[in-house]
PDB file of N, CA and C in Angstrom:
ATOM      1  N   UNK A   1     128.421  68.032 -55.291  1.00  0.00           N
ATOM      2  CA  UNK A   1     129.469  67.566 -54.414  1.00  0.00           C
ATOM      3  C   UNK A   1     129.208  66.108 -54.040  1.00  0.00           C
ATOM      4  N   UNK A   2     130.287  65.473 -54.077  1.00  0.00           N
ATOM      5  CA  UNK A   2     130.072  63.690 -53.476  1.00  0.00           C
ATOM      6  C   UNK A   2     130.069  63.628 -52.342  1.00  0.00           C
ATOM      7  N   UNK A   3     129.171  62.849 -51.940  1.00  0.00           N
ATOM      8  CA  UNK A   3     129.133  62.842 -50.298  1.00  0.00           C
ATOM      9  C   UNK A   3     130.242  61.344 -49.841  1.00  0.00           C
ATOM     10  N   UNK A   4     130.796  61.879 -49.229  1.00  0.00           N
ATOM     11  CA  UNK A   4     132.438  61.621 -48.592  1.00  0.00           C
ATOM     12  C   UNK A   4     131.984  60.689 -47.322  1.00  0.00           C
ATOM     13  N   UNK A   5     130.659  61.014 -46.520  1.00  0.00           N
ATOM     14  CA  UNK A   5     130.782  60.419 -45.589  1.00  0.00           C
ATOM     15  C   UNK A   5     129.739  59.222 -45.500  1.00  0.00           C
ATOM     16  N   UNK A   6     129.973  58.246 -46.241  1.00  0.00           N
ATOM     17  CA  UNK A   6     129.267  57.004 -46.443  1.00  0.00           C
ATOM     18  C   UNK A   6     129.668  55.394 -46.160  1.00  0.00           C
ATOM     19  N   UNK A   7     129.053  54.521 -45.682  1.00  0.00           N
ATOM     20  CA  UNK A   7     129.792  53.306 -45.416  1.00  0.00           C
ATOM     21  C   UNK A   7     130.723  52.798 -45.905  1.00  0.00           C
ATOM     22  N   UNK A   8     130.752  53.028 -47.192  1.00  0.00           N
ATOM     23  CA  UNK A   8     131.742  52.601 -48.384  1.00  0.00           C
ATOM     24  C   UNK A   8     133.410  53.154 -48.460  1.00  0.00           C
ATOM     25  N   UNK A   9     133.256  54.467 -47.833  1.00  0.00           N
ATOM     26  CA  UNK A   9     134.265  55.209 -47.412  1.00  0.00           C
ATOM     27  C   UNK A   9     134.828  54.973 -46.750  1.00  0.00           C
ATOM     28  N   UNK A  10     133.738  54.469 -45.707  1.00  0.00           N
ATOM     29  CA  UNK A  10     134.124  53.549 -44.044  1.00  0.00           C
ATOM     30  C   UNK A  10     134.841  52.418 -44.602  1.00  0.00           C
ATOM     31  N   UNK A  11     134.423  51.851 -45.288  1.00  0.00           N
ATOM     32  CA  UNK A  11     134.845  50.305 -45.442  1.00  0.00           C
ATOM     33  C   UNK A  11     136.364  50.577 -46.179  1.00  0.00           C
ATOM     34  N   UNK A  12     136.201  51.342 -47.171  1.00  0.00           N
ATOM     35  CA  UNK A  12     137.831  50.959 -48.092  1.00  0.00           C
ATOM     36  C   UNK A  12     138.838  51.664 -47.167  1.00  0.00           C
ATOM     37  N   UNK A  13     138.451  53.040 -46.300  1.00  0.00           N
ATOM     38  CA  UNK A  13     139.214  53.452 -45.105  1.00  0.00           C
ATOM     39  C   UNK A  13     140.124  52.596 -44.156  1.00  0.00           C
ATOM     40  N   UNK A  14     139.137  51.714 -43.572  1.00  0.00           N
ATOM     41  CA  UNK A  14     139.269  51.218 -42.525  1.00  0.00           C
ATOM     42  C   UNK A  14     140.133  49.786 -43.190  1.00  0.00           C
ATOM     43  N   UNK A  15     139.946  49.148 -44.422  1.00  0.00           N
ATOM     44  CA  UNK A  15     140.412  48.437 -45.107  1.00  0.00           C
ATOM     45  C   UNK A  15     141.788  48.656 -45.277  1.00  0.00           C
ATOM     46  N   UNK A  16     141.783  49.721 -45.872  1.00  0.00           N
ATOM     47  CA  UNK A  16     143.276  50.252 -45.775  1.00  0.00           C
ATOM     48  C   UNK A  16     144.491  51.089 -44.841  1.00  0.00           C
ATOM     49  N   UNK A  17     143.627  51.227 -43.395  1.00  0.00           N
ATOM     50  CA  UNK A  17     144.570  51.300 -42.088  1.00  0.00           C
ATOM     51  C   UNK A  17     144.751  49.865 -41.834  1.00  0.00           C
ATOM     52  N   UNK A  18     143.860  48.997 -41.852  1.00  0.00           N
ATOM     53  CA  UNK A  18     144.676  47.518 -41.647  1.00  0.00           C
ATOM     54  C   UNK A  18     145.770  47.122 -41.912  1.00  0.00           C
ATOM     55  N   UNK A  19     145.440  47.046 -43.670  1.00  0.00           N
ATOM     56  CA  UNK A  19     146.787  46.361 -44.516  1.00  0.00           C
ATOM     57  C   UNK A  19     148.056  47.133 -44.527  1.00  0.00           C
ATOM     58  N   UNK A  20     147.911  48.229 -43.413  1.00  0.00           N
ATOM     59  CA  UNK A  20     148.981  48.997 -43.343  1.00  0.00           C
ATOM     60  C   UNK A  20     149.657  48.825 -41.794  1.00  0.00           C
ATOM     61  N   UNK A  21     149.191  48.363 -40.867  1.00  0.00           N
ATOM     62  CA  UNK A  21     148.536  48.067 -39.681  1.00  0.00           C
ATOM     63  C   UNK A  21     149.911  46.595 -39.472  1.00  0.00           C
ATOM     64  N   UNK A  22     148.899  45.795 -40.579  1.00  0.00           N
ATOM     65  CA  UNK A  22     149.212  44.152 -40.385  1.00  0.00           C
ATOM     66  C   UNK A  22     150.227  43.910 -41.221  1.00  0.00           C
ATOM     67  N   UNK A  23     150.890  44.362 -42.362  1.00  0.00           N
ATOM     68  CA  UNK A  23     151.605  44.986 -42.977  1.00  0.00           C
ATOM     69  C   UNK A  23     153.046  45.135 -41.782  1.00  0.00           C
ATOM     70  N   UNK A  24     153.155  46.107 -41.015  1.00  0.00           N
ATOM     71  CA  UNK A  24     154.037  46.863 -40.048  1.00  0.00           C
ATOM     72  C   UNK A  24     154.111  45.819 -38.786  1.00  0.00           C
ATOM     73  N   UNK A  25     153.173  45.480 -38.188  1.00  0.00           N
ATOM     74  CA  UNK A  25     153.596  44.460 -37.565  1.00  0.00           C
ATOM     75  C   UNK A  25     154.171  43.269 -37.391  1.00  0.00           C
ATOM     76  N   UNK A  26     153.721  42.719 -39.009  1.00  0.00           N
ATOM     77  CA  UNK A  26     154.462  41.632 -39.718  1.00  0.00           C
ATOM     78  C   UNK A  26     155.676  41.474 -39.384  1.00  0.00           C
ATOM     79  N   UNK A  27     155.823  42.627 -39.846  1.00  0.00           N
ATOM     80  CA  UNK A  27     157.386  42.967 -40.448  1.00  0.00           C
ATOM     81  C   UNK A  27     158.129  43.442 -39.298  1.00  0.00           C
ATOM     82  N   UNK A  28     157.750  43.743 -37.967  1.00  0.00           N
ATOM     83  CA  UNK A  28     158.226  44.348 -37.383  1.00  0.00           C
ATOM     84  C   UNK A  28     158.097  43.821 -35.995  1.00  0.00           C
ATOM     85  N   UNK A  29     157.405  42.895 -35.594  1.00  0.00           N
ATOM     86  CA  UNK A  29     157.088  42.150 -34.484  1.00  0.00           C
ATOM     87  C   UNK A  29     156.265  40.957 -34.999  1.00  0.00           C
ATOM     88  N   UNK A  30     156.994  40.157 -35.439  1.00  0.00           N
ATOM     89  CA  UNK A  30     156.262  38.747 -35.873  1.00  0.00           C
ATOM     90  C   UNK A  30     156.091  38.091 -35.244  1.00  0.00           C
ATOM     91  N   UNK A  31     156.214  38.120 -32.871  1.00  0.00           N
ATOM     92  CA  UNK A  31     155.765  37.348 -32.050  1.00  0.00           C
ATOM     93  C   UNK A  31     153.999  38.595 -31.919  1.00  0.00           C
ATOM     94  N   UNK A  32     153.584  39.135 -32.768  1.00  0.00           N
ATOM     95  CA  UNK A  32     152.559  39.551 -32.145  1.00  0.00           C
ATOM     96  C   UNK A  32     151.716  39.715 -33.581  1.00  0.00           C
ATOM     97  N   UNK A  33     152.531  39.285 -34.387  1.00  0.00           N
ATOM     98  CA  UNK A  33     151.372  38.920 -35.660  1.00  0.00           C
ATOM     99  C   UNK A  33     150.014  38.570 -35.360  1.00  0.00           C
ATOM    100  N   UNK A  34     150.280  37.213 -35.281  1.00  0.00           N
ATOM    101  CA  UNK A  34     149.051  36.727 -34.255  1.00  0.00           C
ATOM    102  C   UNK A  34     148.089  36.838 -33.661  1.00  0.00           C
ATOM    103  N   UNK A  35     148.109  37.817 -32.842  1.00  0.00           N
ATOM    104  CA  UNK A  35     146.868  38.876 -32.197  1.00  0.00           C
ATOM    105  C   UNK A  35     146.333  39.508 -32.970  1.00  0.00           C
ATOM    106  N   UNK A  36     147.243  40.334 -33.933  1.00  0.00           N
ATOM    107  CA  UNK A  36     146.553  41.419 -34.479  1.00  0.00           C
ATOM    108  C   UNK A  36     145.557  40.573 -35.478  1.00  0.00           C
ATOM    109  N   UNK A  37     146.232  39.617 -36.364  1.00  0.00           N
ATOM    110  CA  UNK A  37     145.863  38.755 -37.252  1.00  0.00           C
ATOM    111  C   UNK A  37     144.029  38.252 -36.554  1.00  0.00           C
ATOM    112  N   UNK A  38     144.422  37.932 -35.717  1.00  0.00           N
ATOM    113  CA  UNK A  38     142.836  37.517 -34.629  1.00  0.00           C
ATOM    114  C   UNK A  38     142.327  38.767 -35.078  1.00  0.00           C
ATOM    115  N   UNK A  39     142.530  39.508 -34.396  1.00  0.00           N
ATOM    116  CA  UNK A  39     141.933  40.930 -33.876  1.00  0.00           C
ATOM    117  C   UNK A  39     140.970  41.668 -35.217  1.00  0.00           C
ATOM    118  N   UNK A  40     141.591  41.217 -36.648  1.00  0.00           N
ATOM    119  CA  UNK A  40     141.714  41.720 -37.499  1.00  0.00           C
ATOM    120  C   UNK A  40     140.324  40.659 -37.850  1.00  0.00           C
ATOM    121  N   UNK A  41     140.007  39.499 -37.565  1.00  0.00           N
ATOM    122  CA  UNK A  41     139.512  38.759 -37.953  1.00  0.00           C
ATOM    123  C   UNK A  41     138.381  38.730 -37.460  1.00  0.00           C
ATOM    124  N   UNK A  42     138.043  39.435 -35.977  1.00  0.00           N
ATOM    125  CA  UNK A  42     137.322  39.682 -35.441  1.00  0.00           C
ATOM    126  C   UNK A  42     136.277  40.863 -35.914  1.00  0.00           C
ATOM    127  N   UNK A  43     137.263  41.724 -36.423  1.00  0.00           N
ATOM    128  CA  UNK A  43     136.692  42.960 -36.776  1.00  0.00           C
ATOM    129  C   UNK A  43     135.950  43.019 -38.477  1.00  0.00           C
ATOM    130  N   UNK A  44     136.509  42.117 -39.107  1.00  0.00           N
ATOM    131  CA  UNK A  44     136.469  41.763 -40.515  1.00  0.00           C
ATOM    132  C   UNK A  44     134.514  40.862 -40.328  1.00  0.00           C
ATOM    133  N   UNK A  45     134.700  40.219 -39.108  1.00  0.00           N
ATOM    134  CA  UNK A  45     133.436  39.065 -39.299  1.00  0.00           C
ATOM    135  C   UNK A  45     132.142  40.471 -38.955  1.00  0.00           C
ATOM    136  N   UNK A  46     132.817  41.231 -37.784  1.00  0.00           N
ATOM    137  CA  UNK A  46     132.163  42.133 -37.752  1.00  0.00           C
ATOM    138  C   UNK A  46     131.365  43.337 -38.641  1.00  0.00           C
ATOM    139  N   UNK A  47     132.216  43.635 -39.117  1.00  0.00           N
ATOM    140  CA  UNK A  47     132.091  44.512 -40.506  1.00  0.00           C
ATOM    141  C   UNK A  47     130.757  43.581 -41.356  1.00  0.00           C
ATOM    142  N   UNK A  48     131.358  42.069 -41.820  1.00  0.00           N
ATOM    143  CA  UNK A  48     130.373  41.893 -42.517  1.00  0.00           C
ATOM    144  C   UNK A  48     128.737  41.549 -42.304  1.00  0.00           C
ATOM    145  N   UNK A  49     128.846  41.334 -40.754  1.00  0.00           N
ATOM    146  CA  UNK A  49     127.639  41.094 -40.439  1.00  0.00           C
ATOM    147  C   UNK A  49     126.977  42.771 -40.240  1.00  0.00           C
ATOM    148  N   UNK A  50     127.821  43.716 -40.384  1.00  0.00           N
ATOM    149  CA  UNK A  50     126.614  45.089 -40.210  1.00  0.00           C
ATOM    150  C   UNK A  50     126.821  45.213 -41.683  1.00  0.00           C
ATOM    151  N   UNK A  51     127.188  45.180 -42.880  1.00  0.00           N
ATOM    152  CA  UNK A  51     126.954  45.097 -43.947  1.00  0.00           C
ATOM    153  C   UNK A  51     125.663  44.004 -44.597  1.00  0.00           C
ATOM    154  N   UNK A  52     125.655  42.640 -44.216  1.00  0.00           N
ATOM    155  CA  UNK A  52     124.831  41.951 -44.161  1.00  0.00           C
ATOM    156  C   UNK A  52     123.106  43.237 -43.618  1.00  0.00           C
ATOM    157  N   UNK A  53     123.338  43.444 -42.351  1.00  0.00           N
ATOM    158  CA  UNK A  53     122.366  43.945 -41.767  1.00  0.00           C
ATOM    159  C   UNK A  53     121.848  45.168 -42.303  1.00  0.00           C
ATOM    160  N   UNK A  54     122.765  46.000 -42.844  1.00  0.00           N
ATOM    161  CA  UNK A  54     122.413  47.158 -43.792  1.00  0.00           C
ATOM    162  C   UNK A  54     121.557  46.678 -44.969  1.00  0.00           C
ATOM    163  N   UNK A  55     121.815  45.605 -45.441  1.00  0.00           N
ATOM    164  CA  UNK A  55     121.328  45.274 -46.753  1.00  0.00           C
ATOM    165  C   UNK A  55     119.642  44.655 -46.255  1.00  0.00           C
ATOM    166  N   UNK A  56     119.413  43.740 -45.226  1.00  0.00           N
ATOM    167  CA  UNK A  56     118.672  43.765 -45.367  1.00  0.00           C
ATOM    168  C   UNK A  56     117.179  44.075 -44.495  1.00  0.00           C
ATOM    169  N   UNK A  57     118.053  45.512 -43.955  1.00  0.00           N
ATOM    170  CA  UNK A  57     117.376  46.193 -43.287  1.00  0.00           C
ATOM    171  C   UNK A  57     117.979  47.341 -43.554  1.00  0.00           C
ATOM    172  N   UNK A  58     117.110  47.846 -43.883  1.00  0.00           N
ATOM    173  CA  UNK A  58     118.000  49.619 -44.549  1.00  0.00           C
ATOM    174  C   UNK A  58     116.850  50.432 -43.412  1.00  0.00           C
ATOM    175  N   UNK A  59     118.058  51.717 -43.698  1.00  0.00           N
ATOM    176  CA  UNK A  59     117.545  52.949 -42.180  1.00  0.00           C
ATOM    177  C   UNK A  59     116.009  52.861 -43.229  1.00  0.00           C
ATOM    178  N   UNK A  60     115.243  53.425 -41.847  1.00  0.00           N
ATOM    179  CA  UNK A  60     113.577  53.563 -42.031  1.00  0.00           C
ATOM    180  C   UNK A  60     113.497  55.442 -43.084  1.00  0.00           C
ATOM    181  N   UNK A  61     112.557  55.488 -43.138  1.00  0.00           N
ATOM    182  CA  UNK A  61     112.289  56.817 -44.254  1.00  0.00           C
ATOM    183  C   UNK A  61     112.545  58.072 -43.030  1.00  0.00           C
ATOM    184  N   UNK A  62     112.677  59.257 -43.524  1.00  0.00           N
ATOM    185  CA  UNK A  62     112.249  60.301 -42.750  1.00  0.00           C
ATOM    186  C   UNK A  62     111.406  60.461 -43.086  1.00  0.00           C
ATOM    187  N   UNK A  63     110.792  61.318 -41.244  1.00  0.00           N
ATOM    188  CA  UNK A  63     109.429  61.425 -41.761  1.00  0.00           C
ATOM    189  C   UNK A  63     109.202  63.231 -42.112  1.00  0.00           C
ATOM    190  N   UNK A  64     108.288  63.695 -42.328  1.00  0.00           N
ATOM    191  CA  UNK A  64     107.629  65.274 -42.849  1.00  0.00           C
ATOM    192  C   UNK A  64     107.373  65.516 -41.811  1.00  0.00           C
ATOM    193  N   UNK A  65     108.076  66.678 -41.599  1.00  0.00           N
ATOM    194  CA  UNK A  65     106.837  67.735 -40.164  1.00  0.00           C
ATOM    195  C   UNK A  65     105.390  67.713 -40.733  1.00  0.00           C
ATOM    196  N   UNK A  66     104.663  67.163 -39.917  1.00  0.00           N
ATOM    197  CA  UNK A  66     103.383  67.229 -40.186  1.00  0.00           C
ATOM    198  C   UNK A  66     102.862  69.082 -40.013  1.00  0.00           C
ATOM    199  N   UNK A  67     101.734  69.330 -40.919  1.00  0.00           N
ATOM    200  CA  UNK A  67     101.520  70.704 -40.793  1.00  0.00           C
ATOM    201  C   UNK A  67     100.600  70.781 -39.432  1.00  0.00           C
ATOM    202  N   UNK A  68     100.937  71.471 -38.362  1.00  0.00           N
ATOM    203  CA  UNK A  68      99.956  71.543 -37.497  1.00  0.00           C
ATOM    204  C   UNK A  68      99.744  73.316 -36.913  1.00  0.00           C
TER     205      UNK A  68
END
């Protein structure tokens, strides 16, 4: 089975409620483009700096129940 719940999932997900998002507002309130457009830009710088940070810091190992 593929595991479904991974950053990557996150990313093209969340990628594609945007352009659907910014898309509709466009088109549909073009005095508030603008914000979202920010908003969007905000979240985008965001994204790449925890992508950045994933890469070069990846989660630590699990550890073994030690036998005691």
């Amino acid at each position: 089975m593929r595991r479904l719940h991974s950053y990557w999932t996150y990313s093209f997900a969340s990628v594609g409620v945007w352009s659907i998002l910014l898309s509709v507002v466009t088109l549909t309130h073009q005095h508030r483009a603008h914000t979202f457009w920010a908003v969007f830009g905000g979240w985008a710088i965001g994204w790449a700096s925890a992508t950045i940070a994933r890469s070069v810091y990846p989660p630590p190992r699990t550890r073994r129940p030690s036998d005691q």
